[in-house]
PDB file of N, CA and C in Angstrom:
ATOM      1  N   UNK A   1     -24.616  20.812   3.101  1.00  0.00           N
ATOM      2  CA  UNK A   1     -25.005  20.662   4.496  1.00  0.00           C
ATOM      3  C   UNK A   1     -24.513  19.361   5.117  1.00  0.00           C
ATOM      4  N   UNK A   2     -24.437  17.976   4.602  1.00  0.00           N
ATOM      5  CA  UNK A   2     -23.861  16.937   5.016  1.00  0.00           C
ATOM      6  C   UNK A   2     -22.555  17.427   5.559  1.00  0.00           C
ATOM      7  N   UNK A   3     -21.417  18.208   4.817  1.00  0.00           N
ATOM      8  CA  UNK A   3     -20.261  18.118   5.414  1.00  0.00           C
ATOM      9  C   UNK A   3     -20.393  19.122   6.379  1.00  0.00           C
ATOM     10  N   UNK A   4     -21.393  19.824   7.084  1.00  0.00           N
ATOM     11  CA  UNK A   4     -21.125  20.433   8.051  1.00  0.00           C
ATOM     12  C   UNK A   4     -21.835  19.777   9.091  1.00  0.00           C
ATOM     13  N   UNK A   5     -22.390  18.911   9.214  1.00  0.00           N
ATOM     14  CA  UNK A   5     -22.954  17.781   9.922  1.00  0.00           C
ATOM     15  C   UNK A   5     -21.644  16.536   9.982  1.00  0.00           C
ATOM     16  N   UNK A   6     -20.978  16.490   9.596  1.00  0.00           N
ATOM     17  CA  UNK A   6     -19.744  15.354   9.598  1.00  0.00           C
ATOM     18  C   UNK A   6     -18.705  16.997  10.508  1.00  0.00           C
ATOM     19  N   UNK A   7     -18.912  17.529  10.388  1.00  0.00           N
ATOM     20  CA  UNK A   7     -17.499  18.083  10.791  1.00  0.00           C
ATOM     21  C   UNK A   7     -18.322  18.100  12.685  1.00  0.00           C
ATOM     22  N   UNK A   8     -19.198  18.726  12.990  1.00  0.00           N
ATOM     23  CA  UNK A   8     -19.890  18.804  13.795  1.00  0.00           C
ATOM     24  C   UNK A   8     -20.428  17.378  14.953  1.00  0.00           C
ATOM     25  N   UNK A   9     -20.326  16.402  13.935  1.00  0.00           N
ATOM     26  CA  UNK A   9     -20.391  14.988  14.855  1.00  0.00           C
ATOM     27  C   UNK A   9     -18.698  14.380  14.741  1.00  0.00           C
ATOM     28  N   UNK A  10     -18.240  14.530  14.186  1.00  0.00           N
ATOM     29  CA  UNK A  10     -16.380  14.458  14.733  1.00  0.00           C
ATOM     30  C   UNK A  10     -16.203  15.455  15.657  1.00  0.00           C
ATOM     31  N   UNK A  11     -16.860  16.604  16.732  1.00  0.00           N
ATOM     32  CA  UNK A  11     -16.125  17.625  17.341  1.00  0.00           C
ATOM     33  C   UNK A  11     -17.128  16.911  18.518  1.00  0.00           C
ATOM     34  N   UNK A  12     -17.795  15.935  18.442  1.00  0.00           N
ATOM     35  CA  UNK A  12     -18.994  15.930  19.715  1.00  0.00           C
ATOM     36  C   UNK A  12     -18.069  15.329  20.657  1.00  0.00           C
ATOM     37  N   UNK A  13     -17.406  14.559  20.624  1.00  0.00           N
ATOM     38  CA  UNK A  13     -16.441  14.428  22.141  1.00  0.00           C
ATOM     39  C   UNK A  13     -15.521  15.722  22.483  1.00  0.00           C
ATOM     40  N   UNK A  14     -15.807  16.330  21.940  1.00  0.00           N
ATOM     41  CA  UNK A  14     -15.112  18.325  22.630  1.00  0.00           C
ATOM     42  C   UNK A  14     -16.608  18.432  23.470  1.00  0.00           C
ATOM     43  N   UNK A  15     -17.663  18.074  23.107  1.00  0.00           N
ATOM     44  CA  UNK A  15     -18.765  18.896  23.962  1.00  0.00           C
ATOM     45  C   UNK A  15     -19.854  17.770  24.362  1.00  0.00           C
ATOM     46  N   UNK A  16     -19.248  16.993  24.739  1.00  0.00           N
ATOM     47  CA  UNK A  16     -19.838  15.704  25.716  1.00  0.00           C
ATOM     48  C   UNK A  16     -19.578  16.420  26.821  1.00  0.00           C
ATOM     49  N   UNK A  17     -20.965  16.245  27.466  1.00  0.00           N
ATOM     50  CA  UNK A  17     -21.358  16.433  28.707  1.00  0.00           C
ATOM     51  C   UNK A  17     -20.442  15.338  29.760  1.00  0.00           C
ATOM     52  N   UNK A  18     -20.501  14.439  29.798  1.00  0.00           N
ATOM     53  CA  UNK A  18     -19.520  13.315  30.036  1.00  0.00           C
ATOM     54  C   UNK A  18     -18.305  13.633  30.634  1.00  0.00           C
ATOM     55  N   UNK A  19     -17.890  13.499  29.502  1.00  0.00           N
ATOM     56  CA  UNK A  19     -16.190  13.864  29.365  1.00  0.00           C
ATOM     57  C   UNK A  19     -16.015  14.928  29.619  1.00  0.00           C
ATOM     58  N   UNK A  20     -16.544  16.229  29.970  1.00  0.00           N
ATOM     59  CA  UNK A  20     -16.252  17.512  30.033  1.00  0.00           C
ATOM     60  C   UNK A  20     -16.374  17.340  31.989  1.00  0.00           C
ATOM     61  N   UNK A  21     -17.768  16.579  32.909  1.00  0.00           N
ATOM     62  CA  UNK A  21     -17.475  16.574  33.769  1.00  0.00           C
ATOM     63  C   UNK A  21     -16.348  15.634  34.094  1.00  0.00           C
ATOM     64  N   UNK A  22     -15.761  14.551  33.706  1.00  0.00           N
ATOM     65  CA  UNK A  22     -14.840  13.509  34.289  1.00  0.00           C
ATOM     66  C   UNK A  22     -13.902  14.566  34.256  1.00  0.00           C
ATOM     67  N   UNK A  23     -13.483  15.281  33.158  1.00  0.00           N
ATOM     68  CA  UNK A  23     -12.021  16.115  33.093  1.00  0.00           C
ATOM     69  C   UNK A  23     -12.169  17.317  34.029  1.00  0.00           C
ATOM     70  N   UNK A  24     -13.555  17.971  34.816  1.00  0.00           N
ATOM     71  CA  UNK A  24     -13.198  18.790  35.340  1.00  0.00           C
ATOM     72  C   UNK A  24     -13.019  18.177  36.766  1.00  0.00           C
ATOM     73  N   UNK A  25     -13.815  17.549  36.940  1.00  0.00           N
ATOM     74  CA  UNK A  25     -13.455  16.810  37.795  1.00  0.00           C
ATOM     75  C   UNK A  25     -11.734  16.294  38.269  1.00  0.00           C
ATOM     76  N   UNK A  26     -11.865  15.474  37.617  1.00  0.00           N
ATOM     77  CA  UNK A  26     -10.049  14.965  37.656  1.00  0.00           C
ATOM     78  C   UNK A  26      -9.241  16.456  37.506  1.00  0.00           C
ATOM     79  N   UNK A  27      -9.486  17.740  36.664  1.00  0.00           N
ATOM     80  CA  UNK A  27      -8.659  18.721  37.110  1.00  0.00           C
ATOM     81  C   UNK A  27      -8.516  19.137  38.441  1.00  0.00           C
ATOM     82  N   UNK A  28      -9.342  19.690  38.978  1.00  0.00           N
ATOM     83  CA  UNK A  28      -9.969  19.911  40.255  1.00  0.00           C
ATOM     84  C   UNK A  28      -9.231  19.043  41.069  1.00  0.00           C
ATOM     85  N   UNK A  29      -9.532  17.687  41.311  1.00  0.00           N
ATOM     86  CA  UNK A  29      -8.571  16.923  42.446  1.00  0.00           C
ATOM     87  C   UNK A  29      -6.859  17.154  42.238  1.00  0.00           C
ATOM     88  N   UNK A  30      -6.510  16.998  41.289  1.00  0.00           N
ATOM     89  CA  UNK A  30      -5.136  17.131  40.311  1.00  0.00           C
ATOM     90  C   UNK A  30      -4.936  18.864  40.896  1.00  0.00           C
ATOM     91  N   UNK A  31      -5.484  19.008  40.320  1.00  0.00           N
ATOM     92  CA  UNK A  31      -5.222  20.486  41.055  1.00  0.00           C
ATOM     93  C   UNK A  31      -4.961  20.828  42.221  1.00  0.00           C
ATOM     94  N   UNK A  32      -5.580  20.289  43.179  1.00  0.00           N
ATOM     95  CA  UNK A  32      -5.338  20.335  44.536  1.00  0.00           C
ATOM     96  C   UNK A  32      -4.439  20.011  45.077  1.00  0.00           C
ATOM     97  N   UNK A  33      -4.317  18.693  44.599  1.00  0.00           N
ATOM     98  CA  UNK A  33      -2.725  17.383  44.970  1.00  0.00           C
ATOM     99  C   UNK A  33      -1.524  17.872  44.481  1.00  0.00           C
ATOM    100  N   UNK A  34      -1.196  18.190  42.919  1.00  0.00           N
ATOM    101  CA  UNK A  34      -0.474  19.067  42.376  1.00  0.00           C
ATOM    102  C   UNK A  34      -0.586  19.792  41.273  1.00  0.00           C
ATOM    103  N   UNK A  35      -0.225  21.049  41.017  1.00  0.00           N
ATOM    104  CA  UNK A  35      -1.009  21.821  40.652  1.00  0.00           C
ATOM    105  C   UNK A  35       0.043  21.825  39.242  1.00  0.00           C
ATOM    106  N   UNK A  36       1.497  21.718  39.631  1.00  0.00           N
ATOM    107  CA  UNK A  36       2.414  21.418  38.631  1.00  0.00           C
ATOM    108  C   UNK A  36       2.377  20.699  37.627  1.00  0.00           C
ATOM    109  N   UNK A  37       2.077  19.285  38.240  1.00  0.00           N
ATOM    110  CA  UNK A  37       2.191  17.933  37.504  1.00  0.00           C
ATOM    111  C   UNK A  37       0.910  18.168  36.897  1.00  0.00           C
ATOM    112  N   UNK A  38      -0.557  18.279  36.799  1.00  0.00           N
ATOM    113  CA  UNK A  38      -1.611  18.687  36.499  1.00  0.00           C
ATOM    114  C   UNK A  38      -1.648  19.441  35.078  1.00  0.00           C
ATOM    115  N   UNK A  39      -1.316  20.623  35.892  1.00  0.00           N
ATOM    116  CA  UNK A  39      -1.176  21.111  34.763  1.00  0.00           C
ATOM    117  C   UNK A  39       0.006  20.939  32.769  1.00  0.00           C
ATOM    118  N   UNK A  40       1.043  20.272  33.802  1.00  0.00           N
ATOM    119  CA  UNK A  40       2.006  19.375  32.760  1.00  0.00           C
ATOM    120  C   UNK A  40       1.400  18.392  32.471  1.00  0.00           C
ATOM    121  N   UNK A  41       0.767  17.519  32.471  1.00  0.00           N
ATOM    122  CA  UNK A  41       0.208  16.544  32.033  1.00  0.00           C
ATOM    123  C   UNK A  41      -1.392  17.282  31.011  1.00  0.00           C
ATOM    124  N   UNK A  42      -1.702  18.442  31.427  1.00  0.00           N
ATOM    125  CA  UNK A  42      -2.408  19.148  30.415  1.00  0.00           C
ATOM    126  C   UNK A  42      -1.763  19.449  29.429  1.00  0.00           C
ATOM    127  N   UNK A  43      -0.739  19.986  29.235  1.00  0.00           N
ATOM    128  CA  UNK A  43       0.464  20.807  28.285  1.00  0.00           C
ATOM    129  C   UNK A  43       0.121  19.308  27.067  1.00  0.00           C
ATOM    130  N   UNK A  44       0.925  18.233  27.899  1.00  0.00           N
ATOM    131  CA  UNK A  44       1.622  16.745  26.883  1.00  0.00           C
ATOM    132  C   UNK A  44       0.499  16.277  26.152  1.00  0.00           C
ATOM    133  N   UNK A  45      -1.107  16.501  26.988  1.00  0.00           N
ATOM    134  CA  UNK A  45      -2.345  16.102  26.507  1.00  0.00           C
ATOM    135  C   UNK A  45      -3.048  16.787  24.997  1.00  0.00           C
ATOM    136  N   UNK A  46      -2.386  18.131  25.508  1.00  0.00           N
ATOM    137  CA  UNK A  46      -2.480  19.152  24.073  1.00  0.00           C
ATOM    138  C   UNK A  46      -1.643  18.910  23.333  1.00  0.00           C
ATOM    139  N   UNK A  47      -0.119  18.286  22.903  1.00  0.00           N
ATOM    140  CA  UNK A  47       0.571  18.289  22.272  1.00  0.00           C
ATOM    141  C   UNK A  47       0.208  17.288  21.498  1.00  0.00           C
ATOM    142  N   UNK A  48      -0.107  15.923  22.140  1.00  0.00           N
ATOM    143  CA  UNK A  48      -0.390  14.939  21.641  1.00  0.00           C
ATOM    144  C   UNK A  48      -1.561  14.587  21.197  1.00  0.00           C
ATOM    145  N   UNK A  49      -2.802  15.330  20.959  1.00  0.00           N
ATOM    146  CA  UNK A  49      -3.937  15.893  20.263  1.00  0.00           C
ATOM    147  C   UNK A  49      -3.736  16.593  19.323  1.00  0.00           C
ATOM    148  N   UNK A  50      -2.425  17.653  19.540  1.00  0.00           N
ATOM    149  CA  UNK A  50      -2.664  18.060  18.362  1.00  0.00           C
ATOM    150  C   UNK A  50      -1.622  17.590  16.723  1.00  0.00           C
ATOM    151  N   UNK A  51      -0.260  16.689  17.859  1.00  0.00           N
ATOM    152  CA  UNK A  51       0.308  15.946  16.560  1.00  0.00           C
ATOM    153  C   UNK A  51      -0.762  14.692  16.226  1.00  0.00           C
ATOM    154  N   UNK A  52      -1.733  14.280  16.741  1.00  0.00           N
ATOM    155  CA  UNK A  52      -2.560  13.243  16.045  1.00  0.00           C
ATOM    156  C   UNK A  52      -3.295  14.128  14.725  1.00  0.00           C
ATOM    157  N   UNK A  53      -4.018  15.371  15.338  1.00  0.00           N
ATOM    158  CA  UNK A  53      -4.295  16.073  14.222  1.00  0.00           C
ATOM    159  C   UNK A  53      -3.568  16.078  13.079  1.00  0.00           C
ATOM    160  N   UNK A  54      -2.448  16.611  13.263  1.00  0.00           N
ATOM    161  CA  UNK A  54      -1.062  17.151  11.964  1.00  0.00           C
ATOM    162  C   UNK A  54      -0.955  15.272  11.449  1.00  0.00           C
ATOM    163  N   UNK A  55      -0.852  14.099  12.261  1.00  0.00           N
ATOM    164  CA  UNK A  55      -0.902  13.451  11.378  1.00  0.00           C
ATOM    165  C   UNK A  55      -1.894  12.406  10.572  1.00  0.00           C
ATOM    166  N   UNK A  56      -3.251  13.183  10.889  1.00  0.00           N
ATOM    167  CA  UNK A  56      -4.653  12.114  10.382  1.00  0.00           C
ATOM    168  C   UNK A  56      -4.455  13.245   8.789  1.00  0.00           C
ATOM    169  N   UNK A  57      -4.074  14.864   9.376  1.00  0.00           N
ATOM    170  CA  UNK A  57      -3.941  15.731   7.930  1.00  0.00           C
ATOM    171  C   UNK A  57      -2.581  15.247   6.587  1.00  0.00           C
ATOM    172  N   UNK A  58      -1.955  14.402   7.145  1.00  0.00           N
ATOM    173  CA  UNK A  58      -0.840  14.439   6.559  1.00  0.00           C
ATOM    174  C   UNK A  58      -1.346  12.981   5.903  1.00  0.00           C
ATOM    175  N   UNK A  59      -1.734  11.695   6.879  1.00  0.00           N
ATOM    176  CA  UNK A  59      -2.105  10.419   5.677  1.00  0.00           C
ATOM    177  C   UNK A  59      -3.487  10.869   4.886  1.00  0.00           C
ATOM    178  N   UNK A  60      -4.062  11.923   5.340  1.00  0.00           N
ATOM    179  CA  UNK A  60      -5.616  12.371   4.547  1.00  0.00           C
ATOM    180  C   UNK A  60      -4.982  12.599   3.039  1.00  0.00           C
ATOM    181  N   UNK A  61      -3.323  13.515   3.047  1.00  0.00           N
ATOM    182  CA  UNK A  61      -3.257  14.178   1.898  1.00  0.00           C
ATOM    183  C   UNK A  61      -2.021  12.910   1.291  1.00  0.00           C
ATOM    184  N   UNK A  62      -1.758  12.377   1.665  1.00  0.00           N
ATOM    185  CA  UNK A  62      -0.975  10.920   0.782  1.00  0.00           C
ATOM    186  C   UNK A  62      -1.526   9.832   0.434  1.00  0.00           C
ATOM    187  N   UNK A  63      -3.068   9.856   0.970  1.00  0.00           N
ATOM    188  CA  UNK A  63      -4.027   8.935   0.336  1.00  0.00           C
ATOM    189  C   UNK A  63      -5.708   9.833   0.206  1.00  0.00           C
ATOM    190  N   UNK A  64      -5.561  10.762  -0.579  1.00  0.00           N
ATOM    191  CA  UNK A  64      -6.390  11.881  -0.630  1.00  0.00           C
ATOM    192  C   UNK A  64      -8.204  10.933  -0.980  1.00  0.00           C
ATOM    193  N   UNK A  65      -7.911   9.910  -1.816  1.00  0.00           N
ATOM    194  CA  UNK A  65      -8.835   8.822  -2.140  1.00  0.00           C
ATOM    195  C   UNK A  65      -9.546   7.926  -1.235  1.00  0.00           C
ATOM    196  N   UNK A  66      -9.299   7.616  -0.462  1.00  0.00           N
ATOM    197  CA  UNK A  66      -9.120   6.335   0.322  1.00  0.00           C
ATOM    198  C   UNK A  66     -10.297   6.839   1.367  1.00  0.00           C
ATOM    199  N   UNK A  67     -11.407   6.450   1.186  1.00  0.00           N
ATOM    200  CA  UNK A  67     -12.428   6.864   2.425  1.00  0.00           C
ATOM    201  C   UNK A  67     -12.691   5.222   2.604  1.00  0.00           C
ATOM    202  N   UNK A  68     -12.311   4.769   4.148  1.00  0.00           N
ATOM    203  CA  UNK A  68     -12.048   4.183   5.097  1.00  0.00           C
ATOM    204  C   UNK A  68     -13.387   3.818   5.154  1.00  0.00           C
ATOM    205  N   UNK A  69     -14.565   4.774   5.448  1.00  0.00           N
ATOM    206  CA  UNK A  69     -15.989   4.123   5.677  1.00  0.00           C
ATOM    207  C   UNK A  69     -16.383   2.705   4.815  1.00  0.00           C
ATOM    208  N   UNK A  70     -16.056   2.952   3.221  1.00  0.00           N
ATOM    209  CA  UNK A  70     -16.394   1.780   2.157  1.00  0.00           C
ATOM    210  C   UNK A  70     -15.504   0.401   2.625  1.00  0.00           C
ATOM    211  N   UNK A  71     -14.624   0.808   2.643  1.00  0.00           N
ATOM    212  CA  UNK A  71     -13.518  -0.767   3.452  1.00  0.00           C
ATOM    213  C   UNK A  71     -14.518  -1.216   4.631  1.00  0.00           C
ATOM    214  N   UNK A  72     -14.564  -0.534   5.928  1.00  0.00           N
ATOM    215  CA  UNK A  72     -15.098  -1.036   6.791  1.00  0.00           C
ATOM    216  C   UNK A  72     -16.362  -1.485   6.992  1.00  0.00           C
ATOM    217  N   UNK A  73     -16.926  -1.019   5.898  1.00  0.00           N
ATOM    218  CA  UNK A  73     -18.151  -1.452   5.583  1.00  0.00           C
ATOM    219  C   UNK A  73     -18.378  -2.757   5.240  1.00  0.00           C
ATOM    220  N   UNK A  74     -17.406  -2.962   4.052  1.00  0.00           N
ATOM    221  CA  UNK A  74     -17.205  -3.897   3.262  1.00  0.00           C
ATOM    222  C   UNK A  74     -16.386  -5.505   4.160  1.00  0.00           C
ATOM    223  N   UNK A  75     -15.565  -4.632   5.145  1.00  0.00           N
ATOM    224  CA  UNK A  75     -15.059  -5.857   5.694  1.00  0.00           C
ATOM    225  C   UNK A  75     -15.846  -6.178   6.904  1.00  0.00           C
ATOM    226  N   UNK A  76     -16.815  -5.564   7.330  1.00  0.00           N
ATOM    227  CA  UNK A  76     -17.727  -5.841   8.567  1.00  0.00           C
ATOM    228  C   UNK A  76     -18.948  -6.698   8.267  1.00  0.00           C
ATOM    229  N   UNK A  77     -19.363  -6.019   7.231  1.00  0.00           N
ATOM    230  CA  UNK A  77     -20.517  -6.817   6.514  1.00  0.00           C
ATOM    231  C   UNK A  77     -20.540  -8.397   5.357  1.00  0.00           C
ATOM    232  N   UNK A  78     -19.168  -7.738   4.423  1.00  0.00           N
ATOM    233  CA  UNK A  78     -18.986  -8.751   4.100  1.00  0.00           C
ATOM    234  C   UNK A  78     -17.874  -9.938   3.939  1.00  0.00           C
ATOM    235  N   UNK A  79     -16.773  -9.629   5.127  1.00  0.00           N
ATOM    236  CA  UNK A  79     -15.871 -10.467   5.664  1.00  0.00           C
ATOM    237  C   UNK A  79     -14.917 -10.291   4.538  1.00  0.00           C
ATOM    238  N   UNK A  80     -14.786  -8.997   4.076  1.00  0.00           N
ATOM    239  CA  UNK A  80     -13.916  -9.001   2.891  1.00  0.00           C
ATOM    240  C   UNK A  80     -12.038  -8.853   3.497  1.00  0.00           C
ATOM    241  N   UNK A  81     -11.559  -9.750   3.611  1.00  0.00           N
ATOM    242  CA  UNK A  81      -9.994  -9.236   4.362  1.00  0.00           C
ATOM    243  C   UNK A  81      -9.406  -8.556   3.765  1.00  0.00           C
ATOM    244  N   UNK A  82      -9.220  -8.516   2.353  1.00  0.00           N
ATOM    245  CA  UNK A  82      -8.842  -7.288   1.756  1.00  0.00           C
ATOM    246  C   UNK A  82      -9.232  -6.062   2.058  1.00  0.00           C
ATOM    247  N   UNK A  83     -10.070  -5.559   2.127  1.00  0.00           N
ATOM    248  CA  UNK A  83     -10.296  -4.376   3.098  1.00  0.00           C
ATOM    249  C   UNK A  83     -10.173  -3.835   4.220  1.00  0.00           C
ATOM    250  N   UNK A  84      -9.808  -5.439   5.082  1.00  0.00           N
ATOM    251  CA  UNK A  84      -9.318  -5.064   6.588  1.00  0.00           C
ATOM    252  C   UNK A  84      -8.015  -5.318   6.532  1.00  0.00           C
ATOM    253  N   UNK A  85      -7.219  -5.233   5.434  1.00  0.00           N
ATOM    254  CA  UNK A  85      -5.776  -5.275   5.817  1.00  0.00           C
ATOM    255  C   UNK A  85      -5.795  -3.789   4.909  1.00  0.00           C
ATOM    256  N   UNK A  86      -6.636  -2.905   4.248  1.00  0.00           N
ATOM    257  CA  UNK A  86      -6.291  -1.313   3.938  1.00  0.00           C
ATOM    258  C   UNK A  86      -6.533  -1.122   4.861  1.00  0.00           C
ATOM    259  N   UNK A  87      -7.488  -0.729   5.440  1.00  0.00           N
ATOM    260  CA  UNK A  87      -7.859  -0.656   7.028  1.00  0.00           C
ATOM    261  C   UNK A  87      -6.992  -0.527   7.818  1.00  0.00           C
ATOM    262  N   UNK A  88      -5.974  -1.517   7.839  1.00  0.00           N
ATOM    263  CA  UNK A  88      -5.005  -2.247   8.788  1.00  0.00           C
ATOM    264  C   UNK A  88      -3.617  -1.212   8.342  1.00  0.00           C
ATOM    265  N   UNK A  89      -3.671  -1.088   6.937  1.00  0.00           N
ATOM    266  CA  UNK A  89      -2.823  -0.443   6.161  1.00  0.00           C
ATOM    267  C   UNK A  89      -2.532   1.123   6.898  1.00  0.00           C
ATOM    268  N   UNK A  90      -3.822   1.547   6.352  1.00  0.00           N
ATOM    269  CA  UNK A  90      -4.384   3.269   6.895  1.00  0.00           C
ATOM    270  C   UNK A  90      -3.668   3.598   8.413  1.00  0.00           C
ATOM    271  N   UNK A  91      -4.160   2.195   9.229  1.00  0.00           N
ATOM    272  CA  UNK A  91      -3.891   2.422  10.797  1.00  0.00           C
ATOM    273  C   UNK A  91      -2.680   2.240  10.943  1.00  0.00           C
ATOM    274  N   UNK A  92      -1.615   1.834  10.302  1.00  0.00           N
ATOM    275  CA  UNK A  92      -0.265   2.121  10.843  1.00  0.00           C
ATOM    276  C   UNK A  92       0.325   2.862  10.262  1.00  0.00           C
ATOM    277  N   UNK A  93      -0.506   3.161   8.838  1.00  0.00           N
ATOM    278  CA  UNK A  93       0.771   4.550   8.378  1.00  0.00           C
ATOM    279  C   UNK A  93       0.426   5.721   9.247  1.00  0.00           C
ATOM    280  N   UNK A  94      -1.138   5.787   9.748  1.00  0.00           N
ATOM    281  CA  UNK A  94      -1.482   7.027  10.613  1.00  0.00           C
ATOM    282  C   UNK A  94      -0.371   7.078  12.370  1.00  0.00           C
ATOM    283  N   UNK A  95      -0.385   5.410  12.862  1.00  0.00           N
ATOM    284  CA  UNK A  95       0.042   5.538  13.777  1.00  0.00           C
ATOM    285  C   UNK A  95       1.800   5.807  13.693  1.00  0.00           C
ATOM    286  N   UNK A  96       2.602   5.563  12.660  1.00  0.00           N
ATOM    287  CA  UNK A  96       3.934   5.567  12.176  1.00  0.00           C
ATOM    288  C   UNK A  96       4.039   7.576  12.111  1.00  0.00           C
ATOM    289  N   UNK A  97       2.942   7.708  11.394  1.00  0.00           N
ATOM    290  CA  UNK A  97       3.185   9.502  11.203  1.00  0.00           C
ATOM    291  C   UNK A  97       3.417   9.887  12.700  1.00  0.00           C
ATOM    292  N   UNK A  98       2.273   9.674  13.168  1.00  0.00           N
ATOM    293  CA  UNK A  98       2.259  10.333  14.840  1.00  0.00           C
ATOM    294  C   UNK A  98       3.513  10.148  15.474  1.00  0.00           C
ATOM    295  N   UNK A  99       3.655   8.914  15.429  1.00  0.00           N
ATOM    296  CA  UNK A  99       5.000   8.762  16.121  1.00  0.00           C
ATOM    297  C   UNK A  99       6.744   9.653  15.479  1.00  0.00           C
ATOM    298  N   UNK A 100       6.654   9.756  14.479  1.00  0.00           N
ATOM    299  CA  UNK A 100       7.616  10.395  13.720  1.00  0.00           C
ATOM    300  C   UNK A 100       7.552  11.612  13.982  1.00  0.00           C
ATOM    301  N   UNK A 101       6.129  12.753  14.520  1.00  0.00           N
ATOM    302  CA  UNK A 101       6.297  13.524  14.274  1.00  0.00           C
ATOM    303  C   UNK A 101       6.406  13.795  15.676  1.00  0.00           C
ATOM    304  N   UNK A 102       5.894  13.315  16.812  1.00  0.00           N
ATOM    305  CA  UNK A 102       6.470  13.012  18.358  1.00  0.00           C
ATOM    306  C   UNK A 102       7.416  13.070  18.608  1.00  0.00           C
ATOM    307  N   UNK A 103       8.076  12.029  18.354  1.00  0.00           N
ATOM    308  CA  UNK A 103       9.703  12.192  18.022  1.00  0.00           C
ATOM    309  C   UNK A 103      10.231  13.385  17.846  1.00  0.00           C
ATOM    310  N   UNK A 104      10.403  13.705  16.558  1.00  0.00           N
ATOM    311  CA  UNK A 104      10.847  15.364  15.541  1.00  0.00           C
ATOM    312  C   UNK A 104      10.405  16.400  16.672  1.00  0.00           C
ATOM    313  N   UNK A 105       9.160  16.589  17.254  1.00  0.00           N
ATOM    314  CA  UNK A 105       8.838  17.353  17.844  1.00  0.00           C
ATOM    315  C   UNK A 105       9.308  17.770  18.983  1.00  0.00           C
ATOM    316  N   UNK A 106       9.706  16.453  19.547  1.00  0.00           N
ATOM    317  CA  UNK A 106      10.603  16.473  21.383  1.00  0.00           C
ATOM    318  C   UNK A 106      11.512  16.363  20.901  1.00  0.00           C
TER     319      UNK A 106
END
């Protein structure tokens, strides 16, 4: 039951009340003004959501070990820098994938 409670609080910004009115909102005006550009800027918004996906799955499975919570724990609480440079580590091989696969993709 924990991991269906972790999968379920990672999806809660899909069903924030919040964010669901700002975006209909901003569709709606966007829509009106141009309906083209709007909607293209929806298209690039999905693309680039979903290569972040393909690449949080891709450093998940080249560091299948590595749960991020214990580092940040460790370097928040106990000023450990070794843990905030895996940390540091994690965040650019994730941001290097994305970008590679951005690239490849366009």
């Amino acid at each position: 039951m924990p991991l269906l409670k972790k999968i379920i609080s990672s999806l809660r910004p899909f069903y924030d009340f919040r964010a669901l009115l700002l975006l209909c909102i901003c569709f709606v005006i966007g829509h009106t003004i141009d309906p083209e550009a709007t909607l293209g800027l929806a298209g690039y918004l999905a693309y680039v959501i979903g290569m972040a996906g393909a690449a949080l799955m891709l450093s998940k499975l080249l560091m299948p070990y590595l749960r991020l919570s214990h580092y940040a724990h460790s370097a928040l609480n106990d000023g450990n820098l070794a843990a905030a440079l895996v940390i540091l580590a994690r965040v650019i091989l994730l941001l290097g994938i994305v970008i590679c696969l951005m690239v490849w993709g366009k």
